[in-house]
N, C-alpha and C. Protein backbone atom coordinates (compact mmCIF):
# COMPACT_ATOMS: atom_id res chain seq x y z
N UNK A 1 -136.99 105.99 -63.18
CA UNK A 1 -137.55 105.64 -61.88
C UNK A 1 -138.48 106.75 -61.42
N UNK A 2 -139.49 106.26 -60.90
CA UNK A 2 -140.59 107.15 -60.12
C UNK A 2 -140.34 107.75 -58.88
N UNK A 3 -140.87 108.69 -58.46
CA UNK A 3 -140.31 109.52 -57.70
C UNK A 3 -140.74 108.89 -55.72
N UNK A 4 -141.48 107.95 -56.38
CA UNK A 4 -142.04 107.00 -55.31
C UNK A 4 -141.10 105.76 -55.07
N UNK A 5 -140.78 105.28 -56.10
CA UNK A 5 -139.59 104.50 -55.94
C UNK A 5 -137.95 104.90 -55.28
N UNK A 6 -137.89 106.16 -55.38
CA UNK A 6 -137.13 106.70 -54.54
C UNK A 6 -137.32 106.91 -53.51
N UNK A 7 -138.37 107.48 -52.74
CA UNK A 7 -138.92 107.18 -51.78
C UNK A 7 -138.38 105.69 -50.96
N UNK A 8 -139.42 105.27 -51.62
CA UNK A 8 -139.18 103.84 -50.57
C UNK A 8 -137.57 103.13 -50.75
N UNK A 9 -136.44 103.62 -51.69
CA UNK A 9 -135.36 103.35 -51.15
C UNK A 9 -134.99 104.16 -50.26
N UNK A 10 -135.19 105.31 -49.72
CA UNK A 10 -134.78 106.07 -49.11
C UNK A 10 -134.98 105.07 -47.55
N UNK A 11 -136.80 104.63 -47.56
CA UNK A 11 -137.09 104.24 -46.42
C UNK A 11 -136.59 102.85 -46.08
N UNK A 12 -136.32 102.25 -47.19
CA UNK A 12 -136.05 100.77 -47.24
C UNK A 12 -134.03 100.40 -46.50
N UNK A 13 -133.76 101.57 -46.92
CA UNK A 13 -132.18 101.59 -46.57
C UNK A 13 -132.01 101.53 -45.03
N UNK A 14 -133.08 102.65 -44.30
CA UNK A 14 -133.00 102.85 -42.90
C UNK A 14 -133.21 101.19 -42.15
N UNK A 15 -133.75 100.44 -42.88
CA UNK A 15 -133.71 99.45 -41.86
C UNK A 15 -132.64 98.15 -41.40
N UNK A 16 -132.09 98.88 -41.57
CA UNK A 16 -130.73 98.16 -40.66
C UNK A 16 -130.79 98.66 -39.14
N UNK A 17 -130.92 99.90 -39.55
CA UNK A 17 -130.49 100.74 -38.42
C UNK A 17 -131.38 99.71 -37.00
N UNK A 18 -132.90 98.89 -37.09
CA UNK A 18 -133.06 98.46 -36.46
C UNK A 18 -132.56 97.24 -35.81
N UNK A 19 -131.66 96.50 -35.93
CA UNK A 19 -130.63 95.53 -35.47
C UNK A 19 -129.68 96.59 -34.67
N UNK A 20 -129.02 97.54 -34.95
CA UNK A 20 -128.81 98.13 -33.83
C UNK A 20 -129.13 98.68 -32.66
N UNK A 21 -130.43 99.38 -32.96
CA UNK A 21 -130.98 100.09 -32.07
C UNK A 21 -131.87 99.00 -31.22
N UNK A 22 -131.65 98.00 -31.73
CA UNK A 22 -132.48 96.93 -31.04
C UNK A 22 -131.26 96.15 -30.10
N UNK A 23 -130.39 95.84 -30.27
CA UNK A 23 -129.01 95.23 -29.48
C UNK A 23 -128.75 96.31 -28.56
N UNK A 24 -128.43 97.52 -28.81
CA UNK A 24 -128.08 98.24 -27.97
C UNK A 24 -129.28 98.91 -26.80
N UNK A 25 -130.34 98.54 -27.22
CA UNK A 25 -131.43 98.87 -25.60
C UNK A 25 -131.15 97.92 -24.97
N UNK A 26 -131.48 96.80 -26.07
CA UNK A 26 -131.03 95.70 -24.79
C UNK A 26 -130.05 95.27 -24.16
N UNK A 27 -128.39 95.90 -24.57
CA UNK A 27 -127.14 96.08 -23.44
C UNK A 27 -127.64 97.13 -22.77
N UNK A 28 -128.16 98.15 -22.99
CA UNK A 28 -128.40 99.43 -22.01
C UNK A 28 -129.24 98.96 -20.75
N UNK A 29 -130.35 98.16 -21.14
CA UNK A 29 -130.93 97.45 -20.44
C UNK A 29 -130.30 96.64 -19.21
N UNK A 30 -129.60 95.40 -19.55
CA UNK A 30 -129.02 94.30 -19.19
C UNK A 30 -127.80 95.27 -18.39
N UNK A 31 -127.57 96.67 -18.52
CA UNK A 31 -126.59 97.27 -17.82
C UNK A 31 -127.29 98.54 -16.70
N UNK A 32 -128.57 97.95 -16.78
CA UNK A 32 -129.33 98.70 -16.21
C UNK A 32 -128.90 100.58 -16.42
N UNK A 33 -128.85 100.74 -17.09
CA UNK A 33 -128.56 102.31 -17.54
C UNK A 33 -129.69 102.37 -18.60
N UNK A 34 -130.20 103.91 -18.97
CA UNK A 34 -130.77 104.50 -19.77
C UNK A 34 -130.48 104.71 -20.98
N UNK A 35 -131.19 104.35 -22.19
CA UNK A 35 -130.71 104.99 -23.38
C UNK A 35 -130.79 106.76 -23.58
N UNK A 36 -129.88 107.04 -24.03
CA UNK A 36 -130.15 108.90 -24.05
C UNK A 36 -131.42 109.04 -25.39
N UNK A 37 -132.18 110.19 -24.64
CA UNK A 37 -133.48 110.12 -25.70
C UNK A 37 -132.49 111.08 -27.10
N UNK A 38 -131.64 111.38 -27.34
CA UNK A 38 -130.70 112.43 -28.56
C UNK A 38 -130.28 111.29 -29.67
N UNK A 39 -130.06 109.75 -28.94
CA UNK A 39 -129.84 109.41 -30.14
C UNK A 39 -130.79 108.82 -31.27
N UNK A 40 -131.94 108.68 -31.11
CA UNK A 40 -132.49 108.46 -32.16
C UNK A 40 -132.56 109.39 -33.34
N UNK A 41 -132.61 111.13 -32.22
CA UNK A 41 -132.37 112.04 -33.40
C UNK A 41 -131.19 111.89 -34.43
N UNK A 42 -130.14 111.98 -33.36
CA UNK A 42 -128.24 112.03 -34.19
C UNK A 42 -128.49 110.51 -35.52
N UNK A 43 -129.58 109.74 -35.02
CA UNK A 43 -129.32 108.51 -35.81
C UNK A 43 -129.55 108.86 -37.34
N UNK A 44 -131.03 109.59 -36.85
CA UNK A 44 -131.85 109.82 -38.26
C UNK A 44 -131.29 111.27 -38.90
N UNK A 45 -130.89 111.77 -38.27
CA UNK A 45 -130.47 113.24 -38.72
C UNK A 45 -128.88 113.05 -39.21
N UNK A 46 -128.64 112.66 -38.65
CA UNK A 46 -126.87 111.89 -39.73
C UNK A 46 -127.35 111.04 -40.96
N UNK A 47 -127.78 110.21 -41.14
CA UNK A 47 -128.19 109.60 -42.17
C UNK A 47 -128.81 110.55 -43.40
N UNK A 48 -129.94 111.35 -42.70
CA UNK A 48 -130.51 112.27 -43.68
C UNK A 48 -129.63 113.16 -44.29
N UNK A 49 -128.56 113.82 -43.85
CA UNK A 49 -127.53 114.66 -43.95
C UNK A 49 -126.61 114.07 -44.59
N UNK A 50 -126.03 113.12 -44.48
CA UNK A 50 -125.17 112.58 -45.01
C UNK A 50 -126.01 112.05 -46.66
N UNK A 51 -127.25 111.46 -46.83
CA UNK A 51 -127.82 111.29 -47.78
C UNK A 51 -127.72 111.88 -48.67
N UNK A 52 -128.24 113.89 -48.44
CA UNK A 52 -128.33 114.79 -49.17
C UNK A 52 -127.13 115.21 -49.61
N UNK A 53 -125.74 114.87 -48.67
CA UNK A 53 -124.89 115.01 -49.35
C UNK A 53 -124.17 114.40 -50.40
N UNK A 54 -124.82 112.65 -50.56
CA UNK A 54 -124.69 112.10 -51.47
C UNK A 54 -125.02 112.16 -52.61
N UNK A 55 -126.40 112.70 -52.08
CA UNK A 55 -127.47 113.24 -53.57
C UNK A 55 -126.77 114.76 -54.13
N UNK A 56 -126.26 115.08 -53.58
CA UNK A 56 -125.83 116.60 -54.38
C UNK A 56 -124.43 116.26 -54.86
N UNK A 57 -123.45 115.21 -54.66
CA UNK A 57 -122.26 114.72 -54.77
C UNK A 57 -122.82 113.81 -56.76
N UNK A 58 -123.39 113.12 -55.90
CA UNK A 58 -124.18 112.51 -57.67
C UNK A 58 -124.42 113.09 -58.58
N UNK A 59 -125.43 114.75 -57.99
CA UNK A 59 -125.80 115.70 -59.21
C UNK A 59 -124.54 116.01 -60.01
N UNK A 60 -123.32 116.15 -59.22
CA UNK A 60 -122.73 116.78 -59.86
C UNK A 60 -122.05 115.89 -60.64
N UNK A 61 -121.64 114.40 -60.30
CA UNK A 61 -120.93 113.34 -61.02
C UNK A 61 -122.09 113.43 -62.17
N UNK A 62 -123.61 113.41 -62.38
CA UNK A 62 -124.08 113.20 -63.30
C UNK A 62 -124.11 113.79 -64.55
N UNK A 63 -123.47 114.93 -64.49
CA UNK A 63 -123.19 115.86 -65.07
C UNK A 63 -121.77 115.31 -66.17
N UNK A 64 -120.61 115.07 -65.57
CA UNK A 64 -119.32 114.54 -65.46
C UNK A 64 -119.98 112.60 -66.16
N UNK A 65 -120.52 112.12 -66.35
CA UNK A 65 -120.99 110.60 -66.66
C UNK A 65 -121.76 110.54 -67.96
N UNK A 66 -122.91 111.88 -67.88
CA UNK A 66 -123.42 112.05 -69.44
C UNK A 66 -125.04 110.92 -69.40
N UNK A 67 -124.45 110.87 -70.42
CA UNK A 67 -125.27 109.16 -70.91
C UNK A 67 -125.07 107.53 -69.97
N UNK A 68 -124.11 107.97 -69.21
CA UNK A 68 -123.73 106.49 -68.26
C UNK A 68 -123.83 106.50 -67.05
N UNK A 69 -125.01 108.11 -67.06
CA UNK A 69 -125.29 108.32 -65.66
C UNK A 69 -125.91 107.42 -64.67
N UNK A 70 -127.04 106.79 -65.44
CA UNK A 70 -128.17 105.83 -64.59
C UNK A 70 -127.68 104.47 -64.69
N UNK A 71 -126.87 103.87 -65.60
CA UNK A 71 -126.27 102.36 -65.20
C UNK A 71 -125.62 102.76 -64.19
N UNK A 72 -124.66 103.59 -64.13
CA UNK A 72 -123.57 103.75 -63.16
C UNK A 72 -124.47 103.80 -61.98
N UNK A 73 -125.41 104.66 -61.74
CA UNK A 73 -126.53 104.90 -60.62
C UNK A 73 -127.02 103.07 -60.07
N UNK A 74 -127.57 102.86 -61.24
CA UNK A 74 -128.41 101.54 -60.79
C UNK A 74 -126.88 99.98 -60.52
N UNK A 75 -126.05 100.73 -61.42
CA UNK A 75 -125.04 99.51 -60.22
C UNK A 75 -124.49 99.79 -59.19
N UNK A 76 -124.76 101.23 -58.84
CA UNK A 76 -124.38 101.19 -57.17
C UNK A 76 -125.07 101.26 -56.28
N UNK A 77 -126.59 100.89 -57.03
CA UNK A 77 -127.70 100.79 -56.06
C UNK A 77 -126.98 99.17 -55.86
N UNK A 78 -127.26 98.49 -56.84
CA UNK A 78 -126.94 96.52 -56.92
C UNK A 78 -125.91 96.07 -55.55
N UNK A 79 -124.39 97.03 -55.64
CA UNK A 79 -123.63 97.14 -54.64
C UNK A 79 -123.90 97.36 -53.22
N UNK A 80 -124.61 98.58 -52.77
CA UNK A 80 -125.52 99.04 -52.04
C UNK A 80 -125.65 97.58 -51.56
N UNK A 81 -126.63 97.26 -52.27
CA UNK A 81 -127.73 96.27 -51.74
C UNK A 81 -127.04 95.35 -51.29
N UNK A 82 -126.32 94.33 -52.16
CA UNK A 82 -125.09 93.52 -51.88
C UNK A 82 -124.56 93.98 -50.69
N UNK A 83 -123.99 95.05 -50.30
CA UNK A 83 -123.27 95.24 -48.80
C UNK A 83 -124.10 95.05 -48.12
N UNK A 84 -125.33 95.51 -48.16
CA UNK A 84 -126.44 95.78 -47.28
C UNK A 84 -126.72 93.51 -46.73
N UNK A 85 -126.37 93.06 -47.77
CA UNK A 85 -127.08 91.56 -47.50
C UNK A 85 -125.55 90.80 -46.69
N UNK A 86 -124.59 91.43 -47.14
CA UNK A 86 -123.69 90.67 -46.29
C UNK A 86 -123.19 90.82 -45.06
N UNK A 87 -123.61 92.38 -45.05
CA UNK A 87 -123.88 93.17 -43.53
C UNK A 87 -124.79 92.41 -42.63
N UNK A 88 -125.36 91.74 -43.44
CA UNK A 88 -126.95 91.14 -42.33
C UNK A 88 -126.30 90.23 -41.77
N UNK A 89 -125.99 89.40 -42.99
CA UNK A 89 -125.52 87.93 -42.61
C UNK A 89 -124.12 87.91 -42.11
N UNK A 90 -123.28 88.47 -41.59
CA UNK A 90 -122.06 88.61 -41.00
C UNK A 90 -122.44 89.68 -40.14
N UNK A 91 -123.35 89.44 -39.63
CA UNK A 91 -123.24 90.63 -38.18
C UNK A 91 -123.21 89.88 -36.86
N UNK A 92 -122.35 90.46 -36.31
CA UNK A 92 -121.51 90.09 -35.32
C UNK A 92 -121.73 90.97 -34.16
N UNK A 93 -122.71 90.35 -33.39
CA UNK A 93 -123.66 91.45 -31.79
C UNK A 93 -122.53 92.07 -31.04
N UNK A 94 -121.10 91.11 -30.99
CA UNK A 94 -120.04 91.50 -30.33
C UNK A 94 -119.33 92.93 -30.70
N UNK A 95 -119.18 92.91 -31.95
CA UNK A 95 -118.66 94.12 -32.34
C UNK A 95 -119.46 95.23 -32.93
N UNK A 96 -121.04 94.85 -33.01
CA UNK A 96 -121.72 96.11 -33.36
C UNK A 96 -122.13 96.73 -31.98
N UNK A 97 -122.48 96.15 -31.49
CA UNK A 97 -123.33 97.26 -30.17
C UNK A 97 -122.47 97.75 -29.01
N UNK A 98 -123.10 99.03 -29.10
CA UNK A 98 -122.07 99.79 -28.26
C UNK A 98 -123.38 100.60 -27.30
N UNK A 99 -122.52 100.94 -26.10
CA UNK A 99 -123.10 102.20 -25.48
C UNK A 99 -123.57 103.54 -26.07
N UNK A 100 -124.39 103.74 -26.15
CA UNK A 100 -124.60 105.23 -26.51
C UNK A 100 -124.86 105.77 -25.17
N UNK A 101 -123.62 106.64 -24.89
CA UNK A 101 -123.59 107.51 -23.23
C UNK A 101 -123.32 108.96 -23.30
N UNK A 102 -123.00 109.37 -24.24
CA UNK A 102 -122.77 110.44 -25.30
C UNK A 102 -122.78 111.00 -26.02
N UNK A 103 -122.93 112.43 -26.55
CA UNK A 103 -123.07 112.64 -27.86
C UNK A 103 -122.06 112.41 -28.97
N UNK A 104 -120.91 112.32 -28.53
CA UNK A 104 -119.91 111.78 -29.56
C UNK A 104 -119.97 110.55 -29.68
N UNK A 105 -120.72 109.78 -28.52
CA UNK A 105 -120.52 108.14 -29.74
C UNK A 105 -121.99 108.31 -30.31
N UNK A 106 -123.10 108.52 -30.38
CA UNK A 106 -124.21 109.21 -30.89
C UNK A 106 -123.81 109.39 -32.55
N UNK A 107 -122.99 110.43 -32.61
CA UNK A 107 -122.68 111.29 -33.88
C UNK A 107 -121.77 109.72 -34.46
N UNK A 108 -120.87 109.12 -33.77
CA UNK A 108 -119.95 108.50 -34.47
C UNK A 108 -120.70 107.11 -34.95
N UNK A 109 -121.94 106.90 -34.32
CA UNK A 109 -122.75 105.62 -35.07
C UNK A 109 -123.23 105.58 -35.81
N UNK A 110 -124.05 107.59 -35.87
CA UNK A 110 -124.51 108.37 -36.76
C UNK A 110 -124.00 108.02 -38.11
N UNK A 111 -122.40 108.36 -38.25
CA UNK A 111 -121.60 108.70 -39.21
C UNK A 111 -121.39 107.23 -39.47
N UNK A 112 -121.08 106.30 -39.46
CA UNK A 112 -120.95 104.89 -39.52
C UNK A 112 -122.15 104.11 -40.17
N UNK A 113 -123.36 104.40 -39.36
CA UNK A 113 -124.68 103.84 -40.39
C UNK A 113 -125.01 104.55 -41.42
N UNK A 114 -124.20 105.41 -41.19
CA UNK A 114 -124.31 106.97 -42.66
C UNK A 114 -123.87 106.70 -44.09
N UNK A 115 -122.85 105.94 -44.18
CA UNK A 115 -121.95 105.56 -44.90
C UNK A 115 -122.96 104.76 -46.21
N UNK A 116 -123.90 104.09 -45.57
CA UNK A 116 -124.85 103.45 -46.86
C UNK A 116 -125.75 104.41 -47.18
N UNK A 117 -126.18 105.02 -46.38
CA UNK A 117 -127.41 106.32 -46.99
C UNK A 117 -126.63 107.71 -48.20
N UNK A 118 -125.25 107.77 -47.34
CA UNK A 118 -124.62 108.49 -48.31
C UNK A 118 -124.33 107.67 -49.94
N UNK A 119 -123.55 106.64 -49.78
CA UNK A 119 -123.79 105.60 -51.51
C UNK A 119 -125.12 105.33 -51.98
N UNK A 120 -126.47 105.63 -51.17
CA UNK A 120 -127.75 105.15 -52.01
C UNK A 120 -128.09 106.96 -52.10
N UNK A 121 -127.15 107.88 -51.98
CA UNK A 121 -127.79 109.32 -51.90
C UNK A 121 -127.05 109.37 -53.29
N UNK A 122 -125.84 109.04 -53.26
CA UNK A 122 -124.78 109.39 -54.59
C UNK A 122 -125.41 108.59 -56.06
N UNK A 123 -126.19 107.56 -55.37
CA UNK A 123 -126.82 106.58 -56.68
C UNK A 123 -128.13 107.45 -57.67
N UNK A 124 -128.90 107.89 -56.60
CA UNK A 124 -129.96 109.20 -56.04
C UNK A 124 -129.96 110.02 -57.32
N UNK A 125 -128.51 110.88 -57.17
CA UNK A 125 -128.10 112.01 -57.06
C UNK A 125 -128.10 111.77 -58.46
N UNK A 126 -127.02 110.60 -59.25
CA UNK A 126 -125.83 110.45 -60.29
C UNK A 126 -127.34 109.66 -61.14
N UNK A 127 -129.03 109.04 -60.16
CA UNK A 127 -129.80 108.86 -61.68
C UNK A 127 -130.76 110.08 -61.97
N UNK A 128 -130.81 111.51 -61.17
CA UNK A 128 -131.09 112.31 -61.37
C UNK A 128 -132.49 112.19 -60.72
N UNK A 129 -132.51 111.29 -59.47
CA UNK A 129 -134.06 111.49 -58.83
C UNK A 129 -133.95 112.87 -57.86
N UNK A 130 -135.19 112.97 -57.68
CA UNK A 130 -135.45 113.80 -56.47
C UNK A 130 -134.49 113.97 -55.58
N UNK A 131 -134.71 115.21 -54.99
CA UNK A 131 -133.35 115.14 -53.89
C UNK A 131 -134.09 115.57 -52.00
N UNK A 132 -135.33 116.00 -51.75
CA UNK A 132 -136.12 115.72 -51.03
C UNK A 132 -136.52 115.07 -50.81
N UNK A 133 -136.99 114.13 -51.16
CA UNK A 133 -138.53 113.52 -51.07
C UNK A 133 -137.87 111.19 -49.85
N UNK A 134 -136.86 111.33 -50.68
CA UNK A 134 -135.65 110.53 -50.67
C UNK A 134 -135.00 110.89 -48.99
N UNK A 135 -134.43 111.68 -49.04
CA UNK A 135 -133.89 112.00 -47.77
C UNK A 135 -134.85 112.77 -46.61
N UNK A 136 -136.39 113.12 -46.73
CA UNK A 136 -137.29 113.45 -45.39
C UNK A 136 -137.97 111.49 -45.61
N UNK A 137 -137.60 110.55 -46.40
CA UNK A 137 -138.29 109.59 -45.86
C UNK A 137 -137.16 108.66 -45.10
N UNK A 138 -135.88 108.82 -45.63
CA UNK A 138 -134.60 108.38 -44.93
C UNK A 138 -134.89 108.74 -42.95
N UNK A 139 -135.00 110.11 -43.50
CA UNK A 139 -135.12 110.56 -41.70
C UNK A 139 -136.39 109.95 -41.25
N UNK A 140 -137.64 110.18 -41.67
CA UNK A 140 -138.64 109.29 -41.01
C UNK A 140 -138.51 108.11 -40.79
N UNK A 141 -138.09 107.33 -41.98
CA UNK A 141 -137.96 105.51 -41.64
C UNK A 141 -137.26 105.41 -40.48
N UNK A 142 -136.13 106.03 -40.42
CA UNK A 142 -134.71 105.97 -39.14
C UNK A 142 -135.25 106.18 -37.95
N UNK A 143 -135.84 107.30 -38.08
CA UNK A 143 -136.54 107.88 -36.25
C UNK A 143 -137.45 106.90 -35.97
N UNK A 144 -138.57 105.81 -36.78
CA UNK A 144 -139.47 105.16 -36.13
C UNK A 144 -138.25 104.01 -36.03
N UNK A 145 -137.57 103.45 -37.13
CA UNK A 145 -137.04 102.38 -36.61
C UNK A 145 -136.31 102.02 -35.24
N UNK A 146 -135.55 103.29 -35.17
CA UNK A 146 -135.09 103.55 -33.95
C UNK A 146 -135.83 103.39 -32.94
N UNK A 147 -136.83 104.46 -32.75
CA UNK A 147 -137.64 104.13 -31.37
C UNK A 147 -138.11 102.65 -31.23
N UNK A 148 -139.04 102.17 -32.57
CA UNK A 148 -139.06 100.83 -32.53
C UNK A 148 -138.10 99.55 -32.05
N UNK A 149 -136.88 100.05 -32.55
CA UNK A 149 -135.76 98.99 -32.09
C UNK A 149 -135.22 99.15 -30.48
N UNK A 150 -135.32 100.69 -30.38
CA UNK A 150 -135.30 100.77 -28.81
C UNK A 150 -136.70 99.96 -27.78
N UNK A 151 -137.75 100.41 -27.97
CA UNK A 151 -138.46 99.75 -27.42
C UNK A 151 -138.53 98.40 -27.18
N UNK A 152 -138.24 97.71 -28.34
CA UNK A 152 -138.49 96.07 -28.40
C UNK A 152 -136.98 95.71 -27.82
N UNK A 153 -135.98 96.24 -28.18
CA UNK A 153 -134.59 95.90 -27.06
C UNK A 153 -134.82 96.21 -25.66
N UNK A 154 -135.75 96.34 -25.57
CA UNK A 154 -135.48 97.25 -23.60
C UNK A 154 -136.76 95.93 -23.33
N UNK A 155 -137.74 95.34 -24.09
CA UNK A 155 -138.59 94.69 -23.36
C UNK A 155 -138.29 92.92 -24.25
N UNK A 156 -138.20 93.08 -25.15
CA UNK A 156 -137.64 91.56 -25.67
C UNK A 156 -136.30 91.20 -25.31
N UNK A 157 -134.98 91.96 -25.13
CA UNK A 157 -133.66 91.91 -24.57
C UNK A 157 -133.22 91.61 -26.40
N UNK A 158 -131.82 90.15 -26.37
CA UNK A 158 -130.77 89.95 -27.55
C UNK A 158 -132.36 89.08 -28.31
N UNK A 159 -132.32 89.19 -29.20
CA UNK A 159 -133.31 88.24 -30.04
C UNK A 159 -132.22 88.04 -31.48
N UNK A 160 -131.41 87.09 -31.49
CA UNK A 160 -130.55 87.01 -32.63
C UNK A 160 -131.02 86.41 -34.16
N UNK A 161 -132.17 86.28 -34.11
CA UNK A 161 -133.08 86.71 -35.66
C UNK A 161 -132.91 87.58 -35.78
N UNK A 162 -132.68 88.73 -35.22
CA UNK A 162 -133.52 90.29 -35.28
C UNK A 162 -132.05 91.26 -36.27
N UNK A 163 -131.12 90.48 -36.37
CA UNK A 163 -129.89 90.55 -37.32
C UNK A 163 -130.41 90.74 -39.07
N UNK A 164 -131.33 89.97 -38.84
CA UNK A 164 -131.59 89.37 -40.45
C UNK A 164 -132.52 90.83 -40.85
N UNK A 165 -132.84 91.98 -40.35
CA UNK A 165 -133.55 93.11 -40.66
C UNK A 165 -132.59 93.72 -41.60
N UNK A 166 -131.78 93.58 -41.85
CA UNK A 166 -130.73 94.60 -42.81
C UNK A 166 -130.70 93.31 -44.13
N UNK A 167 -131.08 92.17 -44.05
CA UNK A 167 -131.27 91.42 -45.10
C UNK A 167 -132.35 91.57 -46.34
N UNK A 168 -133.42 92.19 -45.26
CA UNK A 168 -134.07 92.18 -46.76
C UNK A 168 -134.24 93.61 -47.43
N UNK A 169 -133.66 94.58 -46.82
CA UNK A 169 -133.70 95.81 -47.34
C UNK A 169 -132.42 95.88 -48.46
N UNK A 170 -131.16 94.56 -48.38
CA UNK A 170 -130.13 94.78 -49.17
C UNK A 170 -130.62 94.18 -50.48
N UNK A 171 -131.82 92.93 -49.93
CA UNK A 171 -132.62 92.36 -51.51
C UNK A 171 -133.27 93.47 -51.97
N UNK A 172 -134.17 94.21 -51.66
CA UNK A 172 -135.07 95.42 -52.29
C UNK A 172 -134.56 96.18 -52.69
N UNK A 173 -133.19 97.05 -52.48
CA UNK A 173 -132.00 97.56 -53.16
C UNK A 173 -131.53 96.99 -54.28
N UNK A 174 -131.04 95.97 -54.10
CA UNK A 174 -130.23 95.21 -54.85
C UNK A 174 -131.23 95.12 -56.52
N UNK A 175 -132.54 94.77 -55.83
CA UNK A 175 -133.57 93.86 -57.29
C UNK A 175 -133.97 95.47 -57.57
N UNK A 176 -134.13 96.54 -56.98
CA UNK A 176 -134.77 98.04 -57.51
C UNK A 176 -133.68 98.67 -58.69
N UNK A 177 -131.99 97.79 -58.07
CA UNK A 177 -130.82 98.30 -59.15
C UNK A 177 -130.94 96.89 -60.35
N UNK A 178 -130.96 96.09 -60.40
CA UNK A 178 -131.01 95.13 -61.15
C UNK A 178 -132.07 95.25 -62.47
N UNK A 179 -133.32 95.47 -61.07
CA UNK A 179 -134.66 95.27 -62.43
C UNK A 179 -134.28 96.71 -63.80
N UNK A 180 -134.00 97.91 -62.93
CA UNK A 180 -133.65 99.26 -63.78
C UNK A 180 -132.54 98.90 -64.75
N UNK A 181 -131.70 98.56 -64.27
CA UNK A 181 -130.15 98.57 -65.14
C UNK A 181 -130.97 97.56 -66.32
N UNK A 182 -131.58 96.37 -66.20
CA UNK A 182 -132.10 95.56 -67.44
C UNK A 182 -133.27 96.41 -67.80
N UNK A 183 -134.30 97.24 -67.50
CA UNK A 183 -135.15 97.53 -68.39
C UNK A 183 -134.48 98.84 -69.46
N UNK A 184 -133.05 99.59 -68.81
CA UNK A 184 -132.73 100.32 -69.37
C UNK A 184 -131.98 99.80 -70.95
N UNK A 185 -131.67 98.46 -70.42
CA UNK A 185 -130.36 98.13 -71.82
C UNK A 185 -131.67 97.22 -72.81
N UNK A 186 -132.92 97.30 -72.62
CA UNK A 186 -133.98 96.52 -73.34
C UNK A 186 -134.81 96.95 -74.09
């Protein structure tokens, strides 16, 4: 894989994050309260962090895997992706959006949307891509999506299409682990 193709999983993963950040302006909204301007940082800066720690968690499994480093890599991109598509389609406005009024629920949504950037950091890590380039586009994608999803929640309000954004980033995952794992065994 190209070092550009890592890239754009890096950026392609962050967009979930906009179904949240888009539900929750618009309860902040509808509750007439302010979103705190910290969490878009905690959003993108947990993700990025947590990424790199995936990617340095991989280096070292890749080591420990050998020769079965990059299937193993490219089927937990496939997985990845797969969570990423059933996440879309089973999202539930009731139990994802929350207040952000704090920095501890900030950090704890942080750590929660983290959880996939860390498994596409460990995939990263374990096919021996880049370990920069991957996690400063993680943090960029996140910080615009964010503001983006804030903005359009505070002036569009619930738009329940707007769920289906974590759908197609779990297909572009999913087909980036698929297409690799078959050109490798060909």
């Amino acid at each position: 894989m190209s070092e550009i193709e890592f890239a754009v999983i890096g950026a392609v993963i962050a967009s979930d994050v906009l179904t949240t950040s888009w539900f929750t302006a618009a309860l902040h909204k509808k509750l007439a309260m302010k979103i705190q301007p910290f969490a878009s940082l905690f959003l993108a800066g947990g993700r990025a962090l947590l990424m790199l720690a995936g990617i340095f968690l991989g280096m070292l499994m890749q080591l420990t895997l050998g020769q079965y480093s990059f299937a193993s890599a490219m089927s937990l991109l496939v997985i990845v992706g797969i969570k990423l598509c059933l996440d879309a389609i089973n999202y539930n406005v009731d139990e994802k959006v929350i207040l952000i009024d704090n920095i501890r629920t900030a950090l704890l949504l942080s750590a929660a949307g983290g959880i996939v950037a860390f498994l596409t950091g460990l995939a990263i890590g374990t096919a021996g891509g880049p370990m920069l380039l991957p996690v400063i586009s993680v943090f960029f994608a996140t910080l615009f999506l964010v503001i983006a999803g804030i903005k359009a929640g505070e002036h569009y309000g619930f738009k329940p299409s707007v769920k289906y954004a974590g759908l197609l980033s779990g297909i572009v995952i999913a087909c980036f682990g698929v297409i690799h794992l078959v050109l490798q065994f060909i």
